[in-house]
Protein backbone atom coordinates (compact mmCIF):
# COMPACT_ATOMS: atom_id res chain seq x y z
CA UNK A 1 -31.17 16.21 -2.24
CA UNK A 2 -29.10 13.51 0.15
CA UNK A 3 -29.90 10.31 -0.37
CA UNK A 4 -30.18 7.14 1.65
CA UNK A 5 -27.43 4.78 0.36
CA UNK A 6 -26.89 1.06 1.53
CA UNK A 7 -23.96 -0.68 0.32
CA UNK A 8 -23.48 -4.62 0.09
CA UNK A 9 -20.01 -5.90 0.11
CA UNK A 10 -19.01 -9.54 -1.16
CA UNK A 11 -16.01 -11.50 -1.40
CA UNK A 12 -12.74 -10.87 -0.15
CA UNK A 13 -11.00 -8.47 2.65
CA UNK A 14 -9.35 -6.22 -0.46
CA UNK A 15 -12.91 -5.87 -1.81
CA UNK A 16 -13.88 -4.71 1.55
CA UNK A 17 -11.75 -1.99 1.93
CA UNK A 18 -13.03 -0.11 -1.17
CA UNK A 19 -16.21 -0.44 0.33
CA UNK A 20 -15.11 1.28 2.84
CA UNK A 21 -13.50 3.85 0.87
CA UNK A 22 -16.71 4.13 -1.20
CA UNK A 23 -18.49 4.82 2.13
CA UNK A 24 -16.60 6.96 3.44
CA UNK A 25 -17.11 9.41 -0.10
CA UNK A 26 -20.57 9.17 0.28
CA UNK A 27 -20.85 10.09 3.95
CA UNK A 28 -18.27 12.97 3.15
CA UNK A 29 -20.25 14.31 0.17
CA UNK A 30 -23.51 14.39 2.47
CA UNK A 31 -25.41 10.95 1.40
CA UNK A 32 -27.29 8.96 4.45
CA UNK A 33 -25.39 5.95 4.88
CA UNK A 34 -28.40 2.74 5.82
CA UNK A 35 -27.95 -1.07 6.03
CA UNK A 36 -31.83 -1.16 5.42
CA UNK A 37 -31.67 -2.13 1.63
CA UNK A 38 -35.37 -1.47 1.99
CA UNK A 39 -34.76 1.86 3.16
CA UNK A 40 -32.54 3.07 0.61
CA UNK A 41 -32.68 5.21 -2.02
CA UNK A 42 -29.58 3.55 -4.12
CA UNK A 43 -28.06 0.41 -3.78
CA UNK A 44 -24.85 -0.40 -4.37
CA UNK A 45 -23.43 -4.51 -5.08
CA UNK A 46 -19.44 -4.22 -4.53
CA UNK A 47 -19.10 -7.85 -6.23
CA UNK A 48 -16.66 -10.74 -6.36
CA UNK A 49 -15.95 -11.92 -9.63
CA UNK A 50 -13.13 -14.75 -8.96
CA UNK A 51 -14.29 -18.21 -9.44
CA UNK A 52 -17.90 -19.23 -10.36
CA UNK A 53 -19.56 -19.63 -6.96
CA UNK A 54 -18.59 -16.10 -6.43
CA UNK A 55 -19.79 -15.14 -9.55
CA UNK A 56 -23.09 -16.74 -9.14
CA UNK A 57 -23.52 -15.24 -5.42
CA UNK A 58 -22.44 -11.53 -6.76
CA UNK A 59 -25.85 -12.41 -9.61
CA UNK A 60 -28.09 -13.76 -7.18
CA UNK A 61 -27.48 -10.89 -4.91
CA UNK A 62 -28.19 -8.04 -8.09
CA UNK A 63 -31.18 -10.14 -9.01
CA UNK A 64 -32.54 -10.07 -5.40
CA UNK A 65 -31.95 -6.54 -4.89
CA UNK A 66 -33.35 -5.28 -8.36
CA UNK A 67 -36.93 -6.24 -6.71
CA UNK A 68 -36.43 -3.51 -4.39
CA UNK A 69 -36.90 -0.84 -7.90
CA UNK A 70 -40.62 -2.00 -7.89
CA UNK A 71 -41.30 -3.11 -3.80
CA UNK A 72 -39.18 -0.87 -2.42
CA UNK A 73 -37.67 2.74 -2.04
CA UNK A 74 -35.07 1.85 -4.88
CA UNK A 75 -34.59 4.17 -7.30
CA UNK A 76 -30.59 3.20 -8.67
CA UNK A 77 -28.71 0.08 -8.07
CA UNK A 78 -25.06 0.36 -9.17
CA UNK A 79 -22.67 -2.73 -9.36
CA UNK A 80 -19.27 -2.09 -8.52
CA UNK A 81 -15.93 -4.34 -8.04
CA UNK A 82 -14.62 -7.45 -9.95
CA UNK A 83 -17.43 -8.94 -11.96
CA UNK A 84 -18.44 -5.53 -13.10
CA UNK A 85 -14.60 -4.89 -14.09
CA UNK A 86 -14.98 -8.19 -15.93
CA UNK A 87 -18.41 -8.24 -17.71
CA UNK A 88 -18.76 -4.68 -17.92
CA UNK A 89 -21.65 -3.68 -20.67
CA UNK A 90 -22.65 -7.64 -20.59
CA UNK A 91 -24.02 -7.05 -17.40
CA UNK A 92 -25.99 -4.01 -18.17
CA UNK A 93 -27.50 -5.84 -21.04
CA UNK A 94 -27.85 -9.10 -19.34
CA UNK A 95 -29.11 -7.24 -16.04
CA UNK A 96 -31.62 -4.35 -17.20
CA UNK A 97 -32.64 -4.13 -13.53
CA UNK A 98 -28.68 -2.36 -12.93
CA UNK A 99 -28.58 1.67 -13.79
CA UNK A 100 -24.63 1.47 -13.69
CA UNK A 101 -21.53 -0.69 -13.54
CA UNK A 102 -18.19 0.52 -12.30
CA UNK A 103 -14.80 -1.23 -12.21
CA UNK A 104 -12.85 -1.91 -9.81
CA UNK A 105 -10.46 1.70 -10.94
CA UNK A 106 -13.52 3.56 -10.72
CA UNK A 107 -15.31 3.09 -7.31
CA UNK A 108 -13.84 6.43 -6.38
CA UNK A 109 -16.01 8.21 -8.81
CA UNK A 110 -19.16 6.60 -6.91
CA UNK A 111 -20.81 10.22 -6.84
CA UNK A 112 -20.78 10.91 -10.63
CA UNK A 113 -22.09 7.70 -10.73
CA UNK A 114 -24.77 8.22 -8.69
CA UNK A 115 -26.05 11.71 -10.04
CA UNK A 116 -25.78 10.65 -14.01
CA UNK A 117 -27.96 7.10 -13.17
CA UNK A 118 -30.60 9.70 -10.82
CA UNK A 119 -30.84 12.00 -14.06
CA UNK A 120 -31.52 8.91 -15.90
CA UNK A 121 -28.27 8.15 -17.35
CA UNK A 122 -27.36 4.05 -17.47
CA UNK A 123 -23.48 4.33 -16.68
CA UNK A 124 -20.71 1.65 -17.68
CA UNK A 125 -17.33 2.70 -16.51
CA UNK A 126 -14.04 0.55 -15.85
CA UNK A 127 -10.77 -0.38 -17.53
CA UNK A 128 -8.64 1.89 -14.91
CA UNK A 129 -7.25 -0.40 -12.65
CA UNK A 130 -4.05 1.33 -12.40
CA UNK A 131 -4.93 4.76 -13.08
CA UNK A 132 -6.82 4.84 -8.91
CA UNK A 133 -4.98 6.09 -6.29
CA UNK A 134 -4.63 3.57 -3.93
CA UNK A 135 -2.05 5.67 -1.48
CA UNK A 136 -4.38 7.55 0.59
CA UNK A 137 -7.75 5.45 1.41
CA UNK A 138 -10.07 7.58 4.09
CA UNK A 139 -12.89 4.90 5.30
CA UNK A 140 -15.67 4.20 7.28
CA UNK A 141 -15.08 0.97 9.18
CA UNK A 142 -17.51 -1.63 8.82
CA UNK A 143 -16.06 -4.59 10.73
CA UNK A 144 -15.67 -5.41 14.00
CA UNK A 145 -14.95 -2.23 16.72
CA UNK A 146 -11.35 -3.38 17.46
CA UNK A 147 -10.37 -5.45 14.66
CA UNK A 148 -10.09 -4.26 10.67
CA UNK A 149 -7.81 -4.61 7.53
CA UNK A 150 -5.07 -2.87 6.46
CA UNK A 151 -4.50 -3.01 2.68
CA UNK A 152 -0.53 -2.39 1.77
CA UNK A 153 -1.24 -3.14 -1.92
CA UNK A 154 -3.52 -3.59 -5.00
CA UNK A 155 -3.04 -6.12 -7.97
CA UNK A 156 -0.97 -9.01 -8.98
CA UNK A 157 2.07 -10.27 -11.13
CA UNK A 158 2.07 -13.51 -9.99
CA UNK A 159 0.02 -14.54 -13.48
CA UNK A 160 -1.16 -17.50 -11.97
CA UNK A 161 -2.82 -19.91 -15.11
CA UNK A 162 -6.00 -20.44 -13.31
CA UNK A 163 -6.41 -16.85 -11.99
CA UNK A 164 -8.21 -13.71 -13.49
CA UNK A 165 -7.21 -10.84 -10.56
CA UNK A 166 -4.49 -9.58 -12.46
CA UNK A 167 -6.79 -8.51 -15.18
CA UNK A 168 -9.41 -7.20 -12.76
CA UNK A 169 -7.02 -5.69 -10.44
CA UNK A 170 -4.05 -4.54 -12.69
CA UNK A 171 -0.29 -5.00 -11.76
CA UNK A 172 0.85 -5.01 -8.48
CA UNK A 173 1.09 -1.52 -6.67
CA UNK A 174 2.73 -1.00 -3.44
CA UNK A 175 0.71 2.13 -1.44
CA UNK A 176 3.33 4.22 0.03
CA UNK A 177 5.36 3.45 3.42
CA UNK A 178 4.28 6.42 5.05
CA UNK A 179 0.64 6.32 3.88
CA UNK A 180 -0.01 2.95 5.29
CA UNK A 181 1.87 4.21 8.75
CA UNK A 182 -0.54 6.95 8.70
CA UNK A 183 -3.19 5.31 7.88
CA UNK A 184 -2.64 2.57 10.98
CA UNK A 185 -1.90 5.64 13.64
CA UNK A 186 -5.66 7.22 12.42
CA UNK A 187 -7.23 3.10 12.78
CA UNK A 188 -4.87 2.69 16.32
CA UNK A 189 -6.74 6.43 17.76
CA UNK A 190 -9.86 5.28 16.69
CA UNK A 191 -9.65 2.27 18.97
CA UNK A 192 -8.80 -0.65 16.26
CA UNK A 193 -6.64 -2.95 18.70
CA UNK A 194 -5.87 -5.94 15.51
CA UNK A 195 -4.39 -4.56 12.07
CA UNK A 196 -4.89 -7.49 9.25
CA UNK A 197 -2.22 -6.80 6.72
CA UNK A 198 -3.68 -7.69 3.37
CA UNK A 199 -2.43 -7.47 -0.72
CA UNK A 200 -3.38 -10.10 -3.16
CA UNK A 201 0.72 -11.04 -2.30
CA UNK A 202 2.07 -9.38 1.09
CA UNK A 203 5.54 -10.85 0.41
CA UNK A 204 6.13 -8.72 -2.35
CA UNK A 205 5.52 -5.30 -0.57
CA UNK A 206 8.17 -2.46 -1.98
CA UNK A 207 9.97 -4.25 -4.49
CA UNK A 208 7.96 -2.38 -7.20
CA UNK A 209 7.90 1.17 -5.14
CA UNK A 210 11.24 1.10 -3.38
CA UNK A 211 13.41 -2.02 -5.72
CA UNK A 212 13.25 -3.98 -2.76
CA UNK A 213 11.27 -5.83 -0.18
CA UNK A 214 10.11 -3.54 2.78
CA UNK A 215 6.95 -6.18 4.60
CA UNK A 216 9.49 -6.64 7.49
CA UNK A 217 10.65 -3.08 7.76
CA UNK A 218 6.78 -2.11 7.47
CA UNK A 219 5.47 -4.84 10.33
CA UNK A 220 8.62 -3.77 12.07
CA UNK A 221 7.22 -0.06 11.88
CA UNK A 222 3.43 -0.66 12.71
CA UNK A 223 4.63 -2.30 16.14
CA UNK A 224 5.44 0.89 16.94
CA UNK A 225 1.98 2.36 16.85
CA UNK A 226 0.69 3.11 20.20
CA UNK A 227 -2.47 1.41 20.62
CA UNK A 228 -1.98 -1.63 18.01
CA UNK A 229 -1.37 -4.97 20.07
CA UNK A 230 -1.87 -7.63 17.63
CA UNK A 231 -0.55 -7.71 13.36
CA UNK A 232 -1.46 -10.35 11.52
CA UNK A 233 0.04 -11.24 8.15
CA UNK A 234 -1.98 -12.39 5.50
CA UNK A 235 -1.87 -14.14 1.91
CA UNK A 236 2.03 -13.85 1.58
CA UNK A 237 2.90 -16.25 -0.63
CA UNK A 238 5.69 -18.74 -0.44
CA UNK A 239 8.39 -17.87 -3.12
CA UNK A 240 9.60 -14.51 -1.55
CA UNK A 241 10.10 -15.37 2.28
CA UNK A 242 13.61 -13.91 3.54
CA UNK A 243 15.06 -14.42 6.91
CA UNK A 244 14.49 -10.84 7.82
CA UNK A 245 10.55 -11.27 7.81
CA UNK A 246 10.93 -14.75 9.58
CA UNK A 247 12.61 -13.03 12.17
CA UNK A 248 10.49 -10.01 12.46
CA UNK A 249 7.36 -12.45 12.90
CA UNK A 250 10.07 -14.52 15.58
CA UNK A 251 11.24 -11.11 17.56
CA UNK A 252 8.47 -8.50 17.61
CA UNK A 253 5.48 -9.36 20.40
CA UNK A 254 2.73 -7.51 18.46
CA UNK A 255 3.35 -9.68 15.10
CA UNK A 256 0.81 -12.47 15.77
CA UNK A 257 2.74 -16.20 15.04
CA UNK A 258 0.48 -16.85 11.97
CA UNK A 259 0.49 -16.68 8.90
CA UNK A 260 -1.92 -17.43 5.58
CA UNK A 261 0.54 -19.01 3.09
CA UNK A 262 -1.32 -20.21 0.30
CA UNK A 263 0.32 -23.19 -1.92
CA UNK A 264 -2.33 -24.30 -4.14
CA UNK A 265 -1.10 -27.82 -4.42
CA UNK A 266 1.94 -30.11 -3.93
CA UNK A 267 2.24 -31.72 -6.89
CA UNK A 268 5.65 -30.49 -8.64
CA UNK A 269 3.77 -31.15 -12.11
CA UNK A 270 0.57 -29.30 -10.72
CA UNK A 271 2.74 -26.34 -9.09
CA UNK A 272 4.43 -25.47 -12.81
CA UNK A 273 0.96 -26.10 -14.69
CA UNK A 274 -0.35 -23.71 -12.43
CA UNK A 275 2.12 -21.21 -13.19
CA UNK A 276 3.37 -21.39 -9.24
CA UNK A 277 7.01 -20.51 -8.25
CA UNK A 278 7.49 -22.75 -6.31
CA UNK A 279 8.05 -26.82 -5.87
CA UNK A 280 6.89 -29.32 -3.08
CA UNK A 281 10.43 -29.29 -1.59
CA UNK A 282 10.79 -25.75 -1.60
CA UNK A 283 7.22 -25.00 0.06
CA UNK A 284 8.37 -27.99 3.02
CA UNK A 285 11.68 -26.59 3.53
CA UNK A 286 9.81 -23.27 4.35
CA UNK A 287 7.16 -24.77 6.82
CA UNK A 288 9.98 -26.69 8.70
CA UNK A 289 12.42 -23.49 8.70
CA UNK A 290 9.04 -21.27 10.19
CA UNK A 291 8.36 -23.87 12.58
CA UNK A 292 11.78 -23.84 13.91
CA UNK A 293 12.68 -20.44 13.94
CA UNK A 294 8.92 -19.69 15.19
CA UNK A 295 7.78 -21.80 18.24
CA UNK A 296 4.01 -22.31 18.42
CA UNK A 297 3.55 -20.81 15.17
CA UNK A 298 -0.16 -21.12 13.45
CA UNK A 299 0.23 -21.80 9.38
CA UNK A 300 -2.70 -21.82 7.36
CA UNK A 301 -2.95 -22.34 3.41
CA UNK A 302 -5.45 -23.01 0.91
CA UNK A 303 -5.35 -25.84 -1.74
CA UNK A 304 -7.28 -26.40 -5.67
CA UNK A 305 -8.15 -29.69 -6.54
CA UNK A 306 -9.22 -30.92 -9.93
CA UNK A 307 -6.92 -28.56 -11.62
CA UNK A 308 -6.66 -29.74 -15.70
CA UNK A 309 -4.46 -32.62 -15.26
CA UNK A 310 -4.73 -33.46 -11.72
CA UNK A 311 -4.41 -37.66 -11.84
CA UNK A 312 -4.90 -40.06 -8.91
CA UNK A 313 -1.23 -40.05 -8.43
CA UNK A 314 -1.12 -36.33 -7.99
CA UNK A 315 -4.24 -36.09 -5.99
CA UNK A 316 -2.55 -38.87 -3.59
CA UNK A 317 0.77 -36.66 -3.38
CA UNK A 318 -1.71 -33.76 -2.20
CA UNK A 319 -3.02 -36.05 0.83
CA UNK A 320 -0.10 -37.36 1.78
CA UNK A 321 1.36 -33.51 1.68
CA UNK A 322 -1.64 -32.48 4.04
CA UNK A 323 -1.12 -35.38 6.13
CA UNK A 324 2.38 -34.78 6.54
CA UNK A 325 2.92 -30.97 7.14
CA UNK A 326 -0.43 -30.86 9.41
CA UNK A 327 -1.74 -27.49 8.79
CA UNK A 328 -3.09 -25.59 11.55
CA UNK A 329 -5.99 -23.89 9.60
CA UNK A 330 -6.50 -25.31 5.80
CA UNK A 331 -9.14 -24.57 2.86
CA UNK A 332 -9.43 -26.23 -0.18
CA UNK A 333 -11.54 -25.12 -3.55
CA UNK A 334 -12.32 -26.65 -6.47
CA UNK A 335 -10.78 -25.83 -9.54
CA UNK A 336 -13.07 -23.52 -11.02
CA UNK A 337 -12.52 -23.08 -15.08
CA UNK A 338 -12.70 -19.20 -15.85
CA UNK A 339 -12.56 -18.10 -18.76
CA UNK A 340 -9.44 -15.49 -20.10
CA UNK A 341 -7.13 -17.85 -17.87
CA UNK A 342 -4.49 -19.76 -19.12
CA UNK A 343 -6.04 -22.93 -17.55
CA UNK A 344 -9.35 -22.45 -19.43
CA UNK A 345 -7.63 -24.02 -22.81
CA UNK A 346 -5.57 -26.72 -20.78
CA UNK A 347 -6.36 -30.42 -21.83
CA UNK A 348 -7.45 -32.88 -19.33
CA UNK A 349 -9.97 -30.88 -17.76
CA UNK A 350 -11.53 -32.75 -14.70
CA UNK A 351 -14.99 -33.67 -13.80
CA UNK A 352 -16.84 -31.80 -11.60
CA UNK A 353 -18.15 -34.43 -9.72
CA UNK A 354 -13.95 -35.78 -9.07
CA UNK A 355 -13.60 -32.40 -7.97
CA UNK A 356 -16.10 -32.57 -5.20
CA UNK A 357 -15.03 -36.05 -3.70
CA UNK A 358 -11.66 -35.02 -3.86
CA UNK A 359 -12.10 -31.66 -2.04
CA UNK A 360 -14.43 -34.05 0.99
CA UNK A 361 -11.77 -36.03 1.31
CA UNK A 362 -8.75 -33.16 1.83
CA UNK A 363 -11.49 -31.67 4.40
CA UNK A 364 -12.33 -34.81 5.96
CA UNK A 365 -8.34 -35.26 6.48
CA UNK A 366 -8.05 -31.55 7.66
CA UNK A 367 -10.84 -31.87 10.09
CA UNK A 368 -8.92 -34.68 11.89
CA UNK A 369 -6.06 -32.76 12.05
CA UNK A 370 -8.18 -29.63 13.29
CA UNK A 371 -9.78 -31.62 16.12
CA UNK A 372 -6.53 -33.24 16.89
CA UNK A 373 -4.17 -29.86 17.08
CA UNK A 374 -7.28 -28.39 18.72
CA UNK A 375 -7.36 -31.49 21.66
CA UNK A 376 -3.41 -30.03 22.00
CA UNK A 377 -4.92 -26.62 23.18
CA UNK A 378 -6.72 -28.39 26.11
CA UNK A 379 -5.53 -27.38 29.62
CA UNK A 380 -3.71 -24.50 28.11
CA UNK A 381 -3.87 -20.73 28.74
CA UNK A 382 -4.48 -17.93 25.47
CA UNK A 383 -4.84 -14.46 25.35
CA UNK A 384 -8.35 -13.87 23.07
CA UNK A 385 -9.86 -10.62 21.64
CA UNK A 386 -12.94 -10.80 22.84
CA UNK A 387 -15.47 -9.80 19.75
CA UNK A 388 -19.00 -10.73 21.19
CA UNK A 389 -21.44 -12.69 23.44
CA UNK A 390 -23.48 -15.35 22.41
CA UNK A 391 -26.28 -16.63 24.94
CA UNK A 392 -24.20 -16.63 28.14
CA UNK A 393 -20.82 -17.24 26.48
CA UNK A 394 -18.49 -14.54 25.76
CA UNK A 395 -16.40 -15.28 22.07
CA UNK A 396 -13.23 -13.97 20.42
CA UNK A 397 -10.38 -15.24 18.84
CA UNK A 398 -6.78 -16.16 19.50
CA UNK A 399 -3.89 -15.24 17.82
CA UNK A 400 -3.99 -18.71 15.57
CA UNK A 401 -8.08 -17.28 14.52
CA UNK A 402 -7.88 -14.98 11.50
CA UNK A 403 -11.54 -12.94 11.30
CA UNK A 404 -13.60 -14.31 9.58
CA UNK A 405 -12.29 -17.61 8.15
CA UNK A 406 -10.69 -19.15 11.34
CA UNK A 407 -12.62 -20.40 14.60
CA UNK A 408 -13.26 -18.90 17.85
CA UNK A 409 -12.63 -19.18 21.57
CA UNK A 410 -16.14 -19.42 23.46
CA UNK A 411 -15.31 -18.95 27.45
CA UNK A 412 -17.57 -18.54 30.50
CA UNK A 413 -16.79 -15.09 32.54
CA UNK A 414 -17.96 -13.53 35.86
CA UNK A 415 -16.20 -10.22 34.47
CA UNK A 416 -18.78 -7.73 32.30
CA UNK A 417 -16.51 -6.96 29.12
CA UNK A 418 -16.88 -4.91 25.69
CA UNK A 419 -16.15 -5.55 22.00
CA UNK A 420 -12.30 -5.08 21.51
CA UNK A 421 -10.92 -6.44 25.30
CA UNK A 422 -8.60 -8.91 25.53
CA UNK A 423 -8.57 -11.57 28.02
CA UNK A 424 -7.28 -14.84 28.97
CA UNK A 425 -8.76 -17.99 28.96
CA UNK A 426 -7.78 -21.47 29.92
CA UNK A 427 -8.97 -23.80 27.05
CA UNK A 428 -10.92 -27.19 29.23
CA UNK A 429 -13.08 -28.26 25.84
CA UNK A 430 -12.01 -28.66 22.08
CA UNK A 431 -14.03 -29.50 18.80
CA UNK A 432 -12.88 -29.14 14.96
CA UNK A 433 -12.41 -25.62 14.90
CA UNK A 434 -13.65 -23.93 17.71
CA UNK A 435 -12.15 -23.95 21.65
CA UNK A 436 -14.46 -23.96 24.58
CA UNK A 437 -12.57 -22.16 28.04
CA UNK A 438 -12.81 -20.30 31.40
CA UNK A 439 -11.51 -16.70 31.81
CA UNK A 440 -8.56 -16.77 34.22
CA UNK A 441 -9.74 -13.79 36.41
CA UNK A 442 -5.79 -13.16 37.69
CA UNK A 443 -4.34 -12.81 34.13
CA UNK A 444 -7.46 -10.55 32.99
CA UNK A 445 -6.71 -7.55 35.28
């Protein structure tokens, strides 16, 4: 019998691509793939089990779905991914409404899965992190028809003290050179136009495969893909940049000039409690050599406040950090305790509601700075992937927009244009995040 599956992704671009890869098993085995939960016959939750909120939105999201077993055509609902890796049989007995939980090492066994919870076996599998092969990952894109991710890598051994991935995802695993080049020629013939390198660490690409450091041989490689006009590198973290990535992101015209460097805090004494490896001075020096070796360049980074510890004087060092380096694109958490974490036993925990004021304020700061780097763009000319229409506005984003997390380009056009075409556009409006323009009709041809 084929089934009707729908399958609900949450959390982060990695988790994404196994649900992809988990979709693209099930269409290849013969199940109906829906995104009518109401329609389907299993459900399955690929969850986020990171920090709290993400927690609690993975929960809410099983909860809401287990009504469908009584209102609905629901007969399994399976949760897959981080917090299933992490709670395991908790969840089962805390969730009775869930016939299985898989890891985030087993989602390739998704049909088993299925066929012992429609016989009316309740399934609990995980623990194999690093026994999946991650090398060779078929899938049926989900985002955008031009636009998707390309995942180089899987886990961490960065052992941050306030992070739980490297037990949920294992230690870090490069895929192989050629697998990822294949991989990026099947996305480039099947129109994708924008290749977003992901790992939990791009920086670190090879070492562990090869003994050394191949992310600038590999963006250097994907260039060369017929079809692919625009790379972007993200989450490469700031303790492993060499000169020959710098000047691969500096030479090559299909390596978009941005990157996501995340720092976590500025703070010397907040950097080593964290477990970071690397200090205040070391992360400047960085931005200033990338902003000189990279005109026009577009840095984001993401920040933690209330870490245990964090005092005034630290917090004040973070502003002034932020206020100083002027980040192009900046997001900023709150220190979320998690249990199995180094940080969870640190002293001088902070309150949550000194977390929240403190995370307004870096936002309030960064929003200035948005609107005021944004103003900059007025008057100028950008290329934009165009990725829909909204009323009578086209949108898309530049190279400085990551999907999802970044703003977009809204522009007025005479021109009738698809998903996936770029275009250029002459910026005449500005706001916090998001760029108002006209299409320039003699650059679009």
């Amino acid at each position: 019998m084929s089934y009707k599956v729908a399958l609900v992704s949450l959390g982060c671009s990695k988790n994404l691509v196994d649900s992809e890869v988990m979709l693209n098993i099930l269409s290849s085995n013969s199940y109906k793939l829906t995104q009518d939960t109401n329609k389907a016959d299993v459900i399955i939750v690929n969850t986020c089990g990171f920090i709290e909120s993400a927690k609690q939105e993975s929960i809410d999201h099983i909860i809401e779905l287990g009504q469908l077993k009584n209102n609905g055509k629901c007969k399994v609902l399976i949760a897959s991914g981080c917090l299933a890796e992490r709670y395991k049989e908790d969840l089962m007995i805390e969730m009775p409404e869930l016939d299985a939980v898989i890891g985030t090492g087993d989602y390739k066994n998704i049909i088993e899965v299925i066929e012992s919870a429609m016989a009316g076996s309740k399934v609990v599998k995980f623990g194999n992190q690093e026994n999946v092969d991650i090398h060779e990952l078929p899938r049926v894109i989900s985002t955008t028809a031009s636009s998707t991710y390309l995942k180089i890598a899987e886990g961490c051994d960065n052992r941050c003290t306030y992070c739980i991935i490297p037990k949920l995802r294992g230690k870090y695993r490069s895929r192989r050179f050629e697998d990822i080049i294949k991989e990026a020629a099947q996305l480039a013939g099947n129109g994708i136009k924008e290749l977003n390198v992901i790992a939990q660490d791009t920086t670190r690409y090879g070492m562990d495969l090869y003994g050394k450091y191949r992310i600038a041989e590999l963006l250097d490689a994907l260039s060369k893909i017929e079809g692919i006009e625009w790379i972007r590198l993200l989450y490469s973290y700031p303790d492993e940049f060499d000169d020959d990535l710098i000047d691969v992101i500096a030479e090559n015209d299909k390596v978009c000039k941005y990157l996501d460097i995340p720092i976590q805090h500025a703070s010397n004494k907040i950097l080593k409690r964290m477990g970071r490896r690397t200090t205040k001075e070391e992360i400047k020096d960085l931005v200033f050599k990338l902003r000189s070796k990279i005109p026009n360049i577009a840095l984001r980074t993401s920040l933690i406040v209330g870490f245990p510890g964090e005092t005034e004087s630290d917090f004040k060092e973070l502003v002034d950090f932020v206020k100083e380096l002027q980040f192009d694109r900046l997001g900023v958490f709150t220190y979320s305790r998690e249990e199995d974490t180094p940080a969870f036993q640190m002293e001088e925990q902070v309150e949550q509601e000194v977390k929240l004021k403190r995370q307004e304020r870096i936002m309030l700061l960064q929003s200035d700075i948005s609107m005021d780097n944004n103003q900059k763009m007025v008057g100028k000319m950008i290329k934009v992937l165009i990725e829909g229409k909204e009323g009578k506005k086209y949108y898309g984003r530049s190279y400085k927009d990551a999907p999802e997390i970044d703003g977009n380009v809204f522009f007025s056009s005479k021109e009738k244009h698809n998903i996936g075409d770029f275009t250029y556009v002459k910026i005449v409006e500005a706001s916090e995040y998001d760029l108002i323009g006209e299409e320039m009709n003699e650059y679009s041809k």
